[in-house]
N, C-alpha and C. Protein backbone atom coordinates (compact mmCIF):
# COMPACT_ATOMS: atom_id res chain seq x y z
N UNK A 1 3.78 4.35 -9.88
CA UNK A 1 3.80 4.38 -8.43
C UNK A 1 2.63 3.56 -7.89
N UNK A 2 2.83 2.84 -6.87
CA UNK A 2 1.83 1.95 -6.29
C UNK A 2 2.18 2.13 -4.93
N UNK A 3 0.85 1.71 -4.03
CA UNK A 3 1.37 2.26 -2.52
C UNK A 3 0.77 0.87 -2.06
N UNK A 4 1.25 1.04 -0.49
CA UNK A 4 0.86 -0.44 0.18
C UNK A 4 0.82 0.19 1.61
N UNK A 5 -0.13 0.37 2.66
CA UNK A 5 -0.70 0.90 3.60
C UNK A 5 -0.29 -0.51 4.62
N UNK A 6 0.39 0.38 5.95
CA UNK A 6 0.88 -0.50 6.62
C UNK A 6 0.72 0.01 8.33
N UNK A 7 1.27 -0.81 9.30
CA UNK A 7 1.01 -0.28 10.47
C UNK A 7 2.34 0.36 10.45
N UNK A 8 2.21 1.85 11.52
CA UNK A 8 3.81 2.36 11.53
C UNK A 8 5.32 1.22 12.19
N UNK A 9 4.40 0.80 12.98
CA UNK A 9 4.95 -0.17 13.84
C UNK A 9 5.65 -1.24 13.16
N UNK A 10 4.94 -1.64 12.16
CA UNK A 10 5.33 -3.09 11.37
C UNK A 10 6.54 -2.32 10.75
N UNK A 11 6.49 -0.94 10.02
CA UNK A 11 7.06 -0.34 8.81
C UNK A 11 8.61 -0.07 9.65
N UNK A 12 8.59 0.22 11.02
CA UNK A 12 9.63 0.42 11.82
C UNK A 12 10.28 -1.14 11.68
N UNK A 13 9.34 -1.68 12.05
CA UNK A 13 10.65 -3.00 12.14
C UNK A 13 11.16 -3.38 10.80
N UNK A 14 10.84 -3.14 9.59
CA UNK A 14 11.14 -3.74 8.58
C UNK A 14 11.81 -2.53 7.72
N UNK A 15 12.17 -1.30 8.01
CA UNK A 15 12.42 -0.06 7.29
C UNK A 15 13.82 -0.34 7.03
N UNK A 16 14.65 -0.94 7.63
CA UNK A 16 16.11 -1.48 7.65
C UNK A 16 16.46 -2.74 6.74
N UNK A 17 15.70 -3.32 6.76
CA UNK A 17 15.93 -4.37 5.89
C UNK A 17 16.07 -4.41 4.97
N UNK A 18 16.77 -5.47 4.01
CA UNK A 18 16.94 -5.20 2.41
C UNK A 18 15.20 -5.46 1.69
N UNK A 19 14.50 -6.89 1.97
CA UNK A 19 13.65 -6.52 1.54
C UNK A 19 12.46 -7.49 2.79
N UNK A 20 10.92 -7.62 2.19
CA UNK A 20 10.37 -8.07 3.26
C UNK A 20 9.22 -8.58 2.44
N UNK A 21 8.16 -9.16 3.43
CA UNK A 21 6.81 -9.45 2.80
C UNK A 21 6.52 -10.75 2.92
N UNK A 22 7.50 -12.12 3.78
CA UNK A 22 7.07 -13.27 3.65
C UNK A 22 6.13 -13.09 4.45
N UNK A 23 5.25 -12.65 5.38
CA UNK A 23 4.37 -12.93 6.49
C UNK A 23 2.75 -12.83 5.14
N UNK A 24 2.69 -11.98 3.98
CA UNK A 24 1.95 -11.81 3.16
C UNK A 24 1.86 -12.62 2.65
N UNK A 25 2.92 -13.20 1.69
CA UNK A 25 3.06 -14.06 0.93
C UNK A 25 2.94 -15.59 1.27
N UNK A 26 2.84 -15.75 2.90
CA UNK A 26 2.41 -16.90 3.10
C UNK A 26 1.27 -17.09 3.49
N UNK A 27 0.19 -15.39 3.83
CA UNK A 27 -0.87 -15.58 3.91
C UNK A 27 -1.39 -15.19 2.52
N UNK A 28 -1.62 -14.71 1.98
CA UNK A 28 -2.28 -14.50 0.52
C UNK A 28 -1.53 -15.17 -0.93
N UNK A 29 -0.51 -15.25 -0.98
CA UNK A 29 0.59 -15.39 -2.18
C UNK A 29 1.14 -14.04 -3.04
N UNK A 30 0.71 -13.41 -2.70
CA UNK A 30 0.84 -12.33 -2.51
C UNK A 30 0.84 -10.52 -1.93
N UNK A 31 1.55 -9.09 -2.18
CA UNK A 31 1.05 -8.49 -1.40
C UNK A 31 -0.08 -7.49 -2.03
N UNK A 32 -0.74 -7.18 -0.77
CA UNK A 32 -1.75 -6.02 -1.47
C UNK A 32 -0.61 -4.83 -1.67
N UNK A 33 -1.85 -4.01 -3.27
CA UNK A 33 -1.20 -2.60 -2.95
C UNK A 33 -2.45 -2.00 -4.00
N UNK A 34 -1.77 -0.68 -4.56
CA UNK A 34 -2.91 0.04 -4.79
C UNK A 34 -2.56 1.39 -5.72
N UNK A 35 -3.09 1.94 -6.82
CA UNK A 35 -2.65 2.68 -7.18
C UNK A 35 -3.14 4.00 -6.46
N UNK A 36 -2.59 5.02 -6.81
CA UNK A 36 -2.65 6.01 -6.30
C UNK A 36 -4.59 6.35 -6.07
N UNK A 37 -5.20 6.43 -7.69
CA UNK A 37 -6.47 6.74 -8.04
C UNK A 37 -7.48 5.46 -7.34
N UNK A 38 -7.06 4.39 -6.83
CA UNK A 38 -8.04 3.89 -6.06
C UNK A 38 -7.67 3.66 -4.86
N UNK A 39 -6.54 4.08 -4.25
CA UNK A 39 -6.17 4.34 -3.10
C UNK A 39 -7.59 4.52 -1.98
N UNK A 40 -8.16 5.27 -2.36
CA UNK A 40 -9.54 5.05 -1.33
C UNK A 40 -10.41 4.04 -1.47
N UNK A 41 -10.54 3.41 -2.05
CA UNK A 41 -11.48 2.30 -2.25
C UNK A 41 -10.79 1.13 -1.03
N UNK A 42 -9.84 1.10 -0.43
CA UNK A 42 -9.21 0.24 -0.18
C UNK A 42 -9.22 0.70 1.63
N UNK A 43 -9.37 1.96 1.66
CA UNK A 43 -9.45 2.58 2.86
C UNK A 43 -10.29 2.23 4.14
N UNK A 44 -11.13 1.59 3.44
CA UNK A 44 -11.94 1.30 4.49
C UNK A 44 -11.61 -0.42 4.89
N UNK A 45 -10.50 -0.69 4.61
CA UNK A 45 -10.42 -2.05 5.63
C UNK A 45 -9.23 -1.53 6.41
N UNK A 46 -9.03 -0.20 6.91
CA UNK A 46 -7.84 0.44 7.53
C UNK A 46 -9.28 0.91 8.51
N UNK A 47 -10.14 1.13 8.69
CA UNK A 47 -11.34 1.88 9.91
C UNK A 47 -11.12 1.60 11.27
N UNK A 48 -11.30 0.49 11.22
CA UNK A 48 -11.12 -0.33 12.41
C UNK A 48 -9.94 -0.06 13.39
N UNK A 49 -8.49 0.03 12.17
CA UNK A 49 -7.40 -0.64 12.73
C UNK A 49 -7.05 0.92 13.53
N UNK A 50 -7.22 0.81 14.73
CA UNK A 50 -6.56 2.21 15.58
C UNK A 50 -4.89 2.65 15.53
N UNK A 51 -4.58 1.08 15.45
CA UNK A 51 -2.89 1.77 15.34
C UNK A 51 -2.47 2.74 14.05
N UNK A 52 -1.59 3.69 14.40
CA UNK A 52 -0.98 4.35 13.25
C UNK A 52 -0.65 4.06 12.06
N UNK A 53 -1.04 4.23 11.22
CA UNK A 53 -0.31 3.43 9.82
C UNK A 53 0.42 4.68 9.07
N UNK A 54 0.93 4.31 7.79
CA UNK A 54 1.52 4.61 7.35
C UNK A 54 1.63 4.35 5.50
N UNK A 55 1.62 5.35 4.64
CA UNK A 55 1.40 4.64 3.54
C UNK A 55 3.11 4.42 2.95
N UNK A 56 3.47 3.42 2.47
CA UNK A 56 4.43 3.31 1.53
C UNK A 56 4.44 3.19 0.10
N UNK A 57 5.35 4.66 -0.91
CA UNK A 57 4.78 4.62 -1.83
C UNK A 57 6.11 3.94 -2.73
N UNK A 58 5.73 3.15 -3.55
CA UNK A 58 6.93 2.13 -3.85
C UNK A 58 6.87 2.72 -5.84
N UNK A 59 8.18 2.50 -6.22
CA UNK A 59 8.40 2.84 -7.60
C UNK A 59 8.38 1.23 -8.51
N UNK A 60 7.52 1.25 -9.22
CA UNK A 60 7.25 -0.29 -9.89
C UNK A 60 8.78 -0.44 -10.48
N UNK A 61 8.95 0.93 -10.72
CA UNK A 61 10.56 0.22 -12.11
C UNK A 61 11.54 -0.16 -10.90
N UNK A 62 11.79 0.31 -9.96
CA UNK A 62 12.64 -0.19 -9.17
C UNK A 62 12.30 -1.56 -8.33
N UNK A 63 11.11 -1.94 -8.29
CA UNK A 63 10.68 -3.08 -7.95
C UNK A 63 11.27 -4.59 -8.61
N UNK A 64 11.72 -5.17 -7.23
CA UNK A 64 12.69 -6.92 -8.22
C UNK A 64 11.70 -7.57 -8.32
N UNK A 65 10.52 -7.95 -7.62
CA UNK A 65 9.70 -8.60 -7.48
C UNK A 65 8.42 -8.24 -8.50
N UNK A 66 7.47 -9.48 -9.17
CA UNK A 66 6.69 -9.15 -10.86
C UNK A 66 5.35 -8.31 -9.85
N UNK A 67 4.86 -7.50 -10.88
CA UNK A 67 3.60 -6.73 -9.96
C UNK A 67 2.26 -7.07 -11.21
N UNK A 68 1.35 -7.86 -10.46
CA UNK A 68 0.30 -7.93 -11.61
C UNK A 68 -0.84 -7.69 -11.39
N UNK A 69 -1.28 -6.51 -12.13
CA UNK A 69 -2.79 -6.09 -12.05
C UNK A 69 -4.16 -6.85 -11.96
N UNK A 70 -4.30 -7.35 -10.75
CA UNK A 70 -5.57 -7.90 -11.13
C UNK A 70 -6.66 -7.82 -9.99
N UNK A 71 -8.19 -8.04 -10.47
CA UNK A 71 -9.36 -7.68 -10.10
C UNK A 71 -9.71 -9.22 -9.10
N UNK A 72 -9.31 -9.68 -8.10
CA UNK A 72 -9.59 -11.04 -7.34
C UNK A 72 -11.12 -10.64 -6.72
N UNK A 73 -11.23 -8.99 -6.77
CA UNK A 73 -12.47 -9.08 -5.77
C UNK A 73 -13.62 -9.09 -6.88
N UNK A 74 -13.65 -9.27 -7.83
CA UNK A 74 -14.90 -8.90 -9.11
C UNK A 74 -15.10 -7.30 -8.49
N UNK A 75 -14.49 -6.58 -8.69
CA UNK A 75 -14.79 -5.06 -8.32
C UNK A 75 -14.87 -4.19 -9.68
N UNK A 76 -14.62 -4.93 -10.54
CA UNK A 76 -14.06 -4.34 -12.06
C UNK A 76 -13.13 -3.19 -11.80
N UNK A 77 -12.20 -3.24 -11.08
CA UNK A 77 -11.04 -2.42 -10.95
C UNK A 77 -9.57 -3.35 -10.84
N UNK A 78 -8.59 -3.18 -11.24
CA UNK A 78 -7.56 -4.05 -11.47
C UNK A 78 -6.52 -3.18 -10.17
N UNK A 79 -6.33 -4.12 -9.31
CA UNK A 79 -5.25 -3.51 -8.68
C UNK A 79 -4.09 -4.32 -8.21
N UNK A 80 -2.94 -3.78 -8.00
CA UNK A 80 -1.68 -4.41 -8.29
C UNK A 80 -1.29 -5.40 -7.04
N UNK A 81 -0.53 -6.19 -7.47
CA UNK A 81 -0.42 -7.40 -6.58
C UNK A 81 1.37 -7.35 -6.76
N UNK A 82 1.73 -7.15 -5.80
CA UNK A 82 3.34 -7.99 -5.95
C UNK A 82 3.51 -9.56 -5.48
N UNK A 83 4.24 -10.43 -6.71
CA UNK A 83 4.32 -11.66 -6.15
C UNK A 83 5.86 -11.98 -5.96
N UNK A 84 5.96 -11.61 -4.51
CA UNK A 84 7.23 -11.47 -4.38
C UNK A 84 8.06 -10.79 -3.32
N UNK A 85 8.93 -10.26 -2.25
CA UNK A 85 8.85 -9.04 -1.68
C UNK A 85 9.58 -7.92 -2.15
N UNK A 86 8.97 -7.29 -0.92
CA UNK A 86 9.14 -5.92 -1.56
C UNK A 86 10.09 -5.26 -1.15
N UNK A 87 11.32 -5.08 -2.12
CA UNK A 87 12.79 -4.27 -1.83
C UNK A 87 13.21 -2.93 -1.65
N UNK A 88 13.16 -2.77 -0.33
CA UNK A 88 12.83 -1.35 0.25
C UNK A 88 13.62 -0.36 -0.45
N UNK A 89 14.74 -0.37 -1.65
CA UNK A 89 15.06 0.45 -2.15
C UNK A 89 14.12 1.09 -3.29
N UNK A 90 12.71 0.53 -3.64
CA UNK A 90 11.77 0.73 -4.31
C UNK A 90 10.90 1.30 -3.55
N UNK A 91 11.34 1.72 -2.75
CA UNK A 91 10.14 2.45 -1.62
C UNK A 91 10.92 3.93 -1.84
N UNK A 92 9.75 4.62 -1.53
CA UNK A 92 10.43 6.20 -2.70
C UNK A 92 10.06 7.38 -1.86
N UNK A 93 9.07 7.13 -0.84
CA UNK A 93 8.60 8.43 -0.13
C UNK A 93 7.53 7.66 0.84
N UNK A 94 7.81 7.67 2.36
CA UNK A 94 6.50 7.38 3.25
C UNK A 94 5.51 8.01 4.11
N UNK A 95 4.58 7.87 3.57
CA UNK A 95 3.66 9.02 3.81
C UNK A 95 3.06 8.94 4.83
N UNK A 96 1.98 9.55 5.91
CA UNK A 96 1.00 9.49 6.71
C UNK A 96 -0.07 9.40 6.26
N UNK A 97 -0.57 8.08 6.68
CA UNK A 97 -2.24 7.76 6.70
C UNK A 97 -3.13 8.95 7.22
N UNK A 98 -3.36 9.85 7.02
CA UNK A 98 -4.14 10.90 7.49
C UNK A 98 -5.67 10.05 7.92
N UNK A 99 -6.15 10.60 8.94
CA UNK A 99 -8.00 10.55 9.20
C UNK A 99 -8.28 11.92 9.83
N UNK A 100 -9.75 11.90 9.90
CA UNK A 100 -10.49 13.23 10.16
C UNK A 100 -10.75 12.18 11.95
N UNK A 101 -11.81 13.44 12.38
CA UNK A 101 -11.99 12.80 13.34
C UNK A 101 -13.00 11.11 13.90
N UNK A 102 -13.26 11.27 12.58
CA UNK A 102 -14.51 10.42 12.69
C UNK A 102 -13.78 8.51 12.09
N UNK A 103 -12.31 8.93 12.08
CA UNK A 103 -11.09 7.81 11.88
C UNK A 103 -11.51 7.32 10.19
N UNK A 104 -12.04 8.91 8.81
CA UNK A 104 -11.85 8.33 7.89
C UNK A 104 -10.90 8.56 7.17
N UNK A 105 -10.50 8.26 6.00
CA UNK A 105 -9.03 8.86 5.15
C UNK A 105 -9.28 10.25 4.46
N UNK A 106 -8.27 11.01 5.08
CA UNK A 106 -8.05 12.12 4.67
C UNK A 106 -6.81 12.17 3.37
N UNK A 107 -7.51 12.38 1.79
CA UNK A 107 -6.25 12.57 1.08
C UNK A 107 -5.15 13.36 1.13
N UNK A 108 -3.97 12.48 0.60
CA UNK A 108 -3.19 13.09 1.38
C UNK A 108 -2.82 13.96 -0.03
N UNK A 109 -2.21 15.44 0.62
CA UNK A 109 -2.05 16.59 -0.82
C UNK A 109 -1.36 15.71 -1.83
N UNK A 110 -0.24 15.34 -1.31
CA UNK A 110 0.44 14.64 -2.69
C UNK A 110 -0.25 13.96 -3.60
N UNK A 111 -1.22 13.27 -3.32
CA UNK A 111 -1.98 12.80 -4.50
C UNK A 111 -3.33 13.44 -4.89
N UNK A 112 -3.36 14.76 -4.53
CA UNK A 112 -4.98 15.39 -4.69
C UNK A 112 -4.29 15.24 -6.65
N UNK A 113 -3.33 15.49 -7.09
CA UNK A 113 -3.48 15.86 -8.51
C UNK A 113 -4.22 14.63 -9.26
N UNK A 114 -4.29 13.92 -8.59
CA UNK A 114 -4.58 11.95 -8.94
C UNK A 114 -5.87 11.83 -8.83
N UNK A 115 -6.87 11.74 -10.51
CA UNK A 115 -8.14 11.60 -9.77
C UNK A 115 -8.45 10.19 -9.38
N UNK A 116 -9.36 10.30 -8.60
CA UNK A 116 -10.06 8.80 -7.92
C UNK A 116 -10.98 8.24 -9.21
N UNK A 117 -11.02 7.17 -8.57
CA UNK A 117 -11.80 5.96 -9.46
C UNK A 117 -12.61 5.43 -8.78
């Protein structure tokens, strides 16, 4: 399972579609995403953004598009990259971006069993 944190807004317009992600792929070459256990490390370039988001948690085996682990930021953590988009029938459960009041990430239960990294 790999997730990819999105605005609700964006996730509405594209929840219908078969699949999506060129607006990524023509800015990066690929999309971000994230495993469950470093899911917070990643949280904080979501602070800022006031609109609602939304996490999408996507199933790799059902994924058409190749997903490859890698570390671009020298963080020594490998996290997953799809090069390719992403076919919303690989999307498996969408969750709420939780924050406290102070707009940081609140884990969400489903992944408390998942330790962090």
């Amino acid at each position: 399972m790999i997730l990819h944190c999105i605005k609700k807004t964006d996730w509405e317009d594209r929840k219908n579609k078969t699949s999506w992600g060129e607006e990524e792929l023509a800015k990066d070459g690929f999309i971000h995403c994230s495993t469950i256990e470093l899911f917070w490390r990643v949280t904080k370039f979501f602070e800022e953004v006031e609109d609602e988001l939304v996490i999408l948690c996507i199933d790799e085996d059902q994924l058409e598009s190749e997903v490859v682990y890698e570390d671009t930021e020298n963080t020594g953590k490998l996290f997953p990259h799809v090069y390719g988009l992403i076919n919303n029938d690989a999307i498996v459960d969408v969750l709420p971006y939780l924050r406290d009041e102070e707009g940081q990430y609140i884990k969400n239960k489903e992944f408390i069993k998942f330790e962090d990294e």
